[in-house]
C-alpha atoms as a PDB file:
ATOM      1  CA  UNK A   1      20.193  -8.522  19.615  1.00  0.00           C
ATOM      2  CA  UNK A   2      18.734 -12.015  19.010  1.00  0.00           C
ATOM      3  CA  UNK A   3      16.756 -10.617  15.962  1.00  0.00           C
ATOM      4  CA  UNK A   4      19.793  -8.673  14.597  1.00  0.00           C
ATOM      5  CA  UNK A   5      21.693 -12.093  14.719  1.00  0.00           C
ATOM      6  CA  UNK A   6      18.841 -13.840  12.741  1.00  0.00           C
ATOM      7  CA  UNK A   7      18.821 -11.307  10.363  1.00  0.00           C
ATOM      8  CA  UNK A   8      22.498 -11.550   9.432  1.00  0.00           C
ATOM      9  CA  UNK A   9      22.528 -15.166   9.051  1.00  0.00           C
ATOM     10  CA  UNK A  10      18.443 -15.125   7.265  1.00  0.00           C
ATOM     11  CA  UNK A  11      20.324 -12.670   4.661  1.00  0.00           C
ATOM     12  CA  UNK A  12      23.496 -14.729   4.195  1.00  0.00           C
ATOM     13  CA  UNK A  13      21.364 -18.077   3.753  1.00  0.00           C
ATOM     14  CA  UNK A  14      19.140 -16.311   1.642  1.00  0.00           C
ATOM     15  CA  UNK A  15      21.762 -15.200  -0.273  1.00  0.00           C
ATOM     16  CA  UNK A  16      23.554 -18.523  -0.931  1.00  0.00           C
ATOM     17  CA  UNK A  17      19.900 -19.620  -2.182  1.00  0.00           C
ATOM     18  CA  UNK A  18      19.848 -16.699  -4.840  1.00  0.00           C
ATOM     19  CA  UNK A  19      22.607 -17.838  -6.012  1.00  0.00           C
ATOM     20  CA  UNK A  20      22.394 -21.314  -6.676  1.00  0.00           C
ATOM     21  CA  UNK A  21      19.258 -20.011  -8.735  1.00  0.00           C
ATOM     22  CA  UNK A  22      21.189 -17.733 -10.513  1.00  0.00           C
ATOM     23  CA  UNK A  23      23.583 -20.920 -11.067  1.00  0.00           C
ATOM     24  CA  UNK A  24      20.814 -23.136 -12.156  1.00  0.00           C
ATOM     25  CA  UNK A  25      19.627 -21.201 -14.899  1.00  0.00           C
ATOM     26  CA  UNK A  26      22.478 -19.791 -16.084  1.00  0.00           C
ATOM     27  CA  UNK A  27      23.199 -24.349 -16.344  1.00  0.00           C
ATOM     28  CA  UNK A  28      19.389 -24.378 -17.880  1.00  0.00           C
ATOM     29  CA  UNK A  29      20.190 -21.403 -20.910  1.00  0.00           C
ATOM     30  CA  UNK A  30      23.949 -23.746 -21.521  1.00  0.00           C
ATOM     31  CA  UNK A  31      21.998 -26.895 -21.539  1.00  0.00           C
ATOM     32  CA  UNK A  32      19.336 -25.915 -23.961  1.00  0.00           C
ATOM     33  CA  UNK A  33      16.196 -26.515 -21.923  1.00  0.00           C
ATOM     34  CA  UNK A  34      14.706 -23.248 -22.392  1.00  0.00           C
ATOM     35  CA  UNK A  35      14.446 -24.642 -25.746  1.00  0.00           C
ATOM     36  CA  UNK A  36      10.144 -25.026 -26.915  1.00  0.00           C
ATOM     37  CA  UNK A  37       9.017 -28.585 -26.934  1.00  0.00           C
ATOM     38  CA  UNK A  38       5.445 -29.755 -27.739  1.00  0.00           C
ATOM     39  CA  UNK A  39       4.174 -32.785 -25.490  1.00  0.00           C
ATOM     40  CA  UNK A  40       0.759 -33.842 -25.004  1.00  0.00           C
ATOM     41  CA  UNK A  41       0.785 -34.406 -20.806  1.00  0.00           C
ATOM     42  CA  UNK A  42       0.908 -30.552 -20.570  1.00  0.00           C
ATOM     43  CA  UNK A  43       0.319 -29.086 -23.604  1.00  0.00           C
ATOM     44  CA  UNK A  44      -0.104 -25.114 -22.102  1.00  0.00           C
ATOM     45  CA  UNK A  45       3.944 -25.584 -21.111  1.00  0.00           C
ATOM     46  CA  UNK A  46       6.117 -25.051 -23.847  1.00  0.00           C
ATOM     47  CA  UNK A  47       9.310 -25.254 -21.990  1.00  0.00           C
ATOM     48  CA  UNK A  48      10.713 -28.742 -20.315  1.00  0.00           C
ATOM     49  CA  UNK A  49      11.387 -26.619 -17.251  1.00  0.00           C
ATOM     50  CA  UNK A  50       9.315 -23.602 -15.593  1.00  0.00           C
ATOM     51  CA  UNK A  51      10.590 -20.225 -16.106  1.00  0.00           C
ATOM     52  CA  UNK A  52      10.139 -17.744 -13.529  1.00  0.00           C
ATOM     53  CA  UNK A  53      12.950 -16.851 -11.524  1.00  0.00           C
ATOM     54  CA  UNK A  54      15.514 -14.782 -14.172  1.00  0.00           C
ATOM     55  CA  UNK A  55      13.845 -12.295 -15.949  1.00  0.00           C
ATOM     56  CA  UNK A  56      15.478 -10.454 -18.372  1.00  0.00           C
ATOM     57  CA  UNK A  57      15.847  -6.798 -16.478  1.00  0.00           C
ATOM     58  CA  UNK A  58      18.610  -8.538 -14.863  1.00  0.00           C
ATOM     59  CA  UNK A  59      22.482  -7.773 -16.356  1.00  0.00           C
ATOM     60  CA  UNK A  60      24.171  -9.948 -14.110  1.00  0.00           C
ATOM     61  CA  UNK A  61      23.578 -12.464 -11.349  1.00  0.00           C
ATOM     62  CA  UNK A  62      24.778 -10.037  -8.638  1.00  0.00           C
ATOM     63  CA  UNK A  63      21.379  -7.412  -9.874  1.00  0.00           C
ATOM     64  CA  UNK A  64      19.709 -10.522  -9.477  1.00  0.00           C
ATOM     65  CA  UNK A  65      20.837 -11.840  -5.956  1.00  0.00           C
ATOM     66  CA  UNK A  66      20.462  -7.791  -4.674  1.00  0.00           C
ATOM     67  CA  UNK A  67      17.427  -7.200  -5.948  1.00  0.00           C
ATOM     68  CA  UNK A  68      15.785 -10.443  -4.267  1.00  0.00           C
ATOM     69  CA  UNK A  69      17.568  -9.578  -0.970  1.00  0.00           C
ATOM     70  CA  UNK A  70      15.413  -6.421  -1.109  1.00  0.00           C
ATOM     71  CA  UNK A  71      12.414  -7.839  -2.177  1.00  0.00           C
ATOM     72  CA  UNK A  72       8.975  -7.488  -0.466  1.00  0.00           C
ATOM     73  CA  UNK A  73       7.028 -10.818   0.553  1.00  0.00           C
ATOM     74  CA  UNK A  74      10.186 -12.547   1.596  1.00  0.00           C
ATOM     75  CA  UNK A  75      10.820 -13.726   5.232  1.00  0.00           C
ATOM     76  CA  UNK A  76      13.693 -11.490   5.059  1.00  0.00           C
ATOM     77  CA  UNK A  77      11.784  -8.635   4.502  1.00  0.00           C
ATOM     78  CA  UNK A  78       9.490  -9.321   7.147  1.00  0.00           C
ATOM     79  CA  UNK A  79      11.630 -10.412   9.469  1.00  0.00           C
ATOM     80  CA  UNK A  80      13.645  -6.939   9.449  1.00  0.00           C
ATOM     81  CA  UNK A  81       9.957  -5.478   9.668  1.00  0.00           C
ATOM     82  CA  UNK A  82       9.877  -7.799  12.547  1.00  0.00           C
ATOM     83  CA  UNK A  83      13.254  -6.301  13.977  1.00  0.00           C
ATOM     84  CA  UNK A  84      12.730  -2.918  13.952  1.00  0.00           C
ATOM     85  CA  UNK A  85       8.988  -3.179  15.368  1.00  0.00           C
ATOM     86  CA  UNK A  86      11.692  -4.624  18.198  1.00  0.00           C
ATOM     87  CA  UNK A  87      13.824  -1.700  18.088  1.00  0.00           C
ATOM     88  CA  UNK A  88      11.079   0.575  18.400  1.00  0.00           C
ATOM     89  CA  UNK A  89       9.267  -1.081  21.098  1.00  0.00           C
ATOM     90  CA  UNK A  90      12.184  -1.936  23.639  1.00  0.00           C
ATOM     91  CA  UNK A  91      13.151   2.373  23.091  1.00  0.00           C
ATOM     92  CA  UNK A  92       9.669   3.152  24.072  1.00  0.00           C
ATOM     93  CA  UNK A  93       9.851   0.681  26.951  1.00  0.00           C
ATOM     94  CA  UNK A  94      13.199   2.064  28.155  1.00  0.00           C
ATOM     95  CA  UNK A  95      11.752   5.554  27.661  1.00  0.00           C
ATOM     96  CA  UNK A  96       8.508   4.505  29.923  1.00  0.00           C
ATOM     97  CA  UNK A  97      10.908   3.384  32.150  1.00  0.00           C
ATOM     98  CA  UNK A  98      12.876   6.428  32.413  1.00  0.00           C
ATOM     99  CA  UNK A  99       9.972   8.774  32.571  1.00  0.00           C
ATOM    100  CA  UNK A 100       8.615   7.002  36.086  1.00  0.00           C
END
């Protein structure tokens, strides 16, 4: 029960912080800073500002924040691994129980 609990509010935090990405760069594309600039401190970047969390198979933000909810190599994802290990274990326990 503890685990379900973390998993409901690990999925609604994680979804709030989707968001604000989604929020940022949608502020980044208004504000121009996707924009190519040529510097000499790093002269491999040619953006102000590192690009990597919208890519452009996503429509809308709400693809975006699902798709990253679902996502492997997330705590999320592991921690619902985590939760149904849990599940499984505590019916085999109860089952070993009820067998004796």
């Amino acid at each position: 029960m503890l685990s379900f609990i973390g998993i409901k509010n690990l999925e609604r935090e994680y979804s709030r912080f989707l968001e604000w990405i989604a929020v940022i760069e949608k502020l980044r594309e208004i504000l121009g800073l996707y924009q190519e600039i040529n510097i000499n401190k790093f002269p491999d970047d040619k953006y102000l500002l590192p690009k990597r969390f919208i890519e452009s198979k996503f429509s809308s933000s709400e693809k975006f924040i699902s798709y990253g909810l679902k996502k492997k190599g997330t705590l999320l994802y592991y921690f619902k691994a985590l939760h149904y290990t849990y599940i499984i274990l505590s019916i085999l326990i109860l089952l070993s129980i009820l067998w004796m």
